[in-house]
C-alpha atoms as a PDB file:
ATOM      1  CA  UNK A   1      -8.995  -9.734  -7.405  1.00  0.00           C
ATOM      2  CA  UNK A   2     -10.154  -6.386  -6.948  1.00  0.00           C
ATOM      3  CA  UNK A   3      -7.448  -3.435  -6.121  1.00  0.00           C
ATOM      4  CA  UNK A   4      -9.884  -3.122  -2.737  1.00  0.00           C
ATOM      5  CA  UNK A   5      -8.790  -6.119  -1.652  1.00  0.00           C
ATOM      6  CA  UNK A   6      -5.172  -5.568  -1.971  1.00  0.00           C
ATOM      7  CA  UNK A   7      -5.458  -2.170  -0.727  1.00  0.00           C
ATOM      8  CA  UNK A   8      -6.749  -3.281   2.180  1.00  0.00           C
ATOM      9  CA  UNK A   9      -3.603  -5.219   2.910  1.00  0.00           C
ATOM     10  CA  UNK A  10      -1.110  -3.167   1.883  1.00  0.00           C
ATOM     11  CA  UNK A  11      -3.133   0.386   2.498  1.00  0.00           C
ATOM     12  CA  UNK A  12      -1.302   3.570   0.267  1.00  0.00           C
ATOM     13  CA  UNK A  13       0.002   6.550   1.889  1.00  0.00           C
ATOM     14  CA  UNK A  14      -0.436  10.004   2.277  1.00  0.00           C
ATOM     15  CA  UNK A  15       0.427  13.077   3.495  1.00  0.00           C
ATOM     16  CA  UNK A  16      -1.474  13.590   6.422  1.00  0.00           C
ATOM     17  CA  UNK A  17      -0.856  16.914   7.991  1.00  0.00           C
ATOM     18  CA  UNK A  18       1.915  18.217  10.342  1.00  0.00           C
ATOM     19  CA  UNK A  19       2.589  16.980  13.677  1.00  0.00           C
ATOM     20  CA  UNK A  20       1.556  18.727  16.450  1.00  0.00           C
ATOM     21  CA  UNK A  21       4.368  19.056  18.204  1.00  0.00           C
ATOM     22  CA  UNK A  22       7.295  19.089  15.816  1.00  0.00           C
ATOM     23  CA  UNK A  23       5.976  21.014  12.922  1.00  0.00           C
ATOM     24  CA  UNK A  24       7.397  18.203  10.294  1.00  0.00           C
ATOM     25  CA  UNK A  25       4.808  16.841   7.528  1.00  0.00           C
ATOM     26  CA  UNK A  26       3.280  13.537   8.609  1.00  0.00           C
ATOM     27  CA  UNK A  27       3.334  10.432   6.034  1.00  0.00           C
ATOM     28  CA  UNK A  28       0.570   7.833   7.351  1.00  0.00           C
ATOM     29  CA  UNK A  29      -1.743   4.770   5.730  1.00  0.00           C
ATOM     30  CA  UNK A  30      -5.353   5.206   6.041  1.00  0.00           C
ATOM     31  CA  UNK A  31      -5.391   1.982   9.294  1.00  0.00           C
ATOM     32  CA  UNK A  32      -2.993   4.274  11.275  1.00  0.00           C
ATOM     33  CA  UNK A  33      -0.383   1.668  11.511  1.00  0.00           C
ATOM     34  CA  UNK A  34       2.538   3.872   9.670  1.00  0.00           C
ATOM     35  CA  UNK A  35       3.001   7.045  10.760  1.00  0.00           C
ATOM     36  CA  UNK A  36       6.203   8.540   9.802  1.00  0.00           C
ATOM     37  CA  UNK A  37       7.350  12.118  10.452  1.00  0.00           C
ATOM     38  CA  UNK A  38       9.201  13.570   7.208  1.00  0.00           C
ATOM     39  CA  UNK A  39      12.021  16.726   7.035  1.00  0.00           C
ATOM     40  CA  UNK A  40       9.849  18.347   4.140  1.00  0.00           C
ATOM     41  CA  UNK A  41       6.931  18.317   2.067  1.00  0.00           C
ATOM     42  CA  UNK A  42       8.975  17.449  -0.794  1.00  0.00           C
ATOM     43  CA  UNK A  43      10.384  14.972   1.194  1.00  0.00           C
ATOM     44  CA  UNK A  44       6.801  13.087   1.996  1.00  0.00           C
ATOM     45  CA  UNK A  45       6.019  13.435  -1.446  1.00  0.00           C
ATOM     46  CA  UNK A  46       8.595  11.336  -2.989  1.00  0.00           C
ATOM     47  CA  UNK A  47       7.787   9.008   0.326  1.00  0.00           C
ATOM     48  CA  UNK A  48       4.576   8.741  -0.712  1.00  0.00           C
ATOM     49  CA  UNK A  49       4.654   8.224  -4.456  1.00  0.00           C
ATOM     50  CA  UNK A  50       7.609   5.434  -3.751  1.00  0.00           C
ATOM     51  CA  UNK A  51       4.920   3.476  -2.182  1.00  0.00           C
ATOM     52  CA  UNK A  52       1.805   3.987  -4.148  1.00  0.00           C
ATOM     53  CA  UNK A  53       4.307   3.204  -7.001  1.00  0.00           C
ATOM     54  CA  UNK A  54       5.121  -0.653  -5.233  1.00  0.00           C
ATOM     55  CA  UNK A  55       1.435  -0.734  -4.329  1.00  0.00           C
ATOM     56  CA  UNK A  56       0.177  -0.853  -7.942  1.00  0.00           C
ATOM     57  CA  UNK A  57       2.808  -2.558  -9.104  1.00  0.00           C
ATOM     58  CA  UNK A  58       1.754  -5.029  -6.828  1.00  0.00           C
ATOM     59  CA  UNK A  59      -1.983  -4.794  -7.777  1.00  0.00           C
ATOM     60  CA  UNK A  60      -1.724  -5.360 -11.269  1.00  0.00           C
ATOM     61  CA  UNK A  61       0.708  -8.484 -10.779  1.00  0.00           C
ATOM     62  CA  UNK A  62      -1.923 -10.038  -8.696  1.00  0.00           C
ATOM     63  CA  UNK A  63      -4.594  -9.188 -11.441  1.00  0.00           C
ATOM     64  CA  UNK A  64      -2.275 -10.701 -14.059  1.00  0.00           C
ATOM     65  CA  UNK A  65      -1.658 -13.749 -12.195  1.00  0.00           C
ATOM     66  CA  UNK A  66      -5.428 -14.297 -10.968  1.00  0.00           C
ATOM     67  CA  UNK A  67      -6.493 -13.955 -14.906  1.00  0.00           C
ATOM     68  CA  UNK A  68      -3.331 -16.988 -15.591  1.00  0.00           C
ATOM     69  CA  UNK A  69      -4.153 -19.290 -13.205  1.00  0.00           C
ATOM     70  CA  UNK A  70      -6.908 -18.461 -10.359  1.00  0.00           C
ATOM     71  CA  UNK A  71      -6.339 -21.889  -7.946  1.00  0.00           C
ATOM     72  CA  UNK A  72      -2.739 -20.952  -8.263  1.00  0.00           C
ATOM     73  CA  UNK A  73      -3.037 -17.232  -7.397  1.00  0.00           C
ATOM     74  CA  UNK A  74      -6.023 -18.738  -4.887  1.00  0.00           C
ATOM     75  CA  UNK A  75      -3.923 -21.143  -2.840  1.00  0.00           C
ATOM     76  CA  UNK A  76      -0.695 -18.184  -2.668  1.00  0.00           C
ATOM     77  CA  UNK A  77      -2.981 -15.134  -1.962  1.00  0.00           C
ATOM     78  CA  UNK A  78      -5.044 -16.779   0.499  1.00  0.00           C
ATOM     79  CA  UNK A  79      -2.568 -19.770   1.496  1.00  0.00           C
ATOM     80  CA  UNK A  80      -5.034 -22.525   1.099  1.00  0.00           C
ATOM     81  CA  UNK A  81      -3.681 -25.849  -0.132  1.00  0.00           C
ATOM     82  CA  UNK A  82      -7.606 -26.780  -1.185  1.00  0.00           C
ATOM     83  CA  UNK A  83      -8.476 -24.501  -3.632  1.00  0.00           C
END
């Protein structure tokens, strides 16, 4: 499994710029689908790092369990009962 793949599923963050409007730093993933307006920079940061954090956490399980067993990472990852 490559971290691509699981990236593109569960995209990182990052700090994005301030909004237009309300001055506030804007935490988004690269798809556009979380946008979150933050008090501070410091703020976004930790934001940010708490979820890379889970999302390589999450990559190297999936690595470790695709180098155990591959049909059984196959048939959970992709939910296939015929792999």
């Amino acid at each position: 499994m490559r971290e691509k793949y699981i990236e593109e599923r569960y995209p990182a963050l990052m700090v994005f710029g301030l909004h237009a409007v309300n001055g506030m730093p804007q935490v988004c993933d690269v798809n556009g689908e979380t946008n979150v307006s933050v008090l501070s920079r410091a703020e976004a940061d930790r934001l940010v790092e708490f979820h890379n954090k889970k999302v390589h956490a999450l990559i190297n399980m999936a690595q470790a369990f695709e180098k155990a067993d591959q049909k059984a990472f196959q048939k959970f990852w992709y939910e296939k009962e015929d792999v």
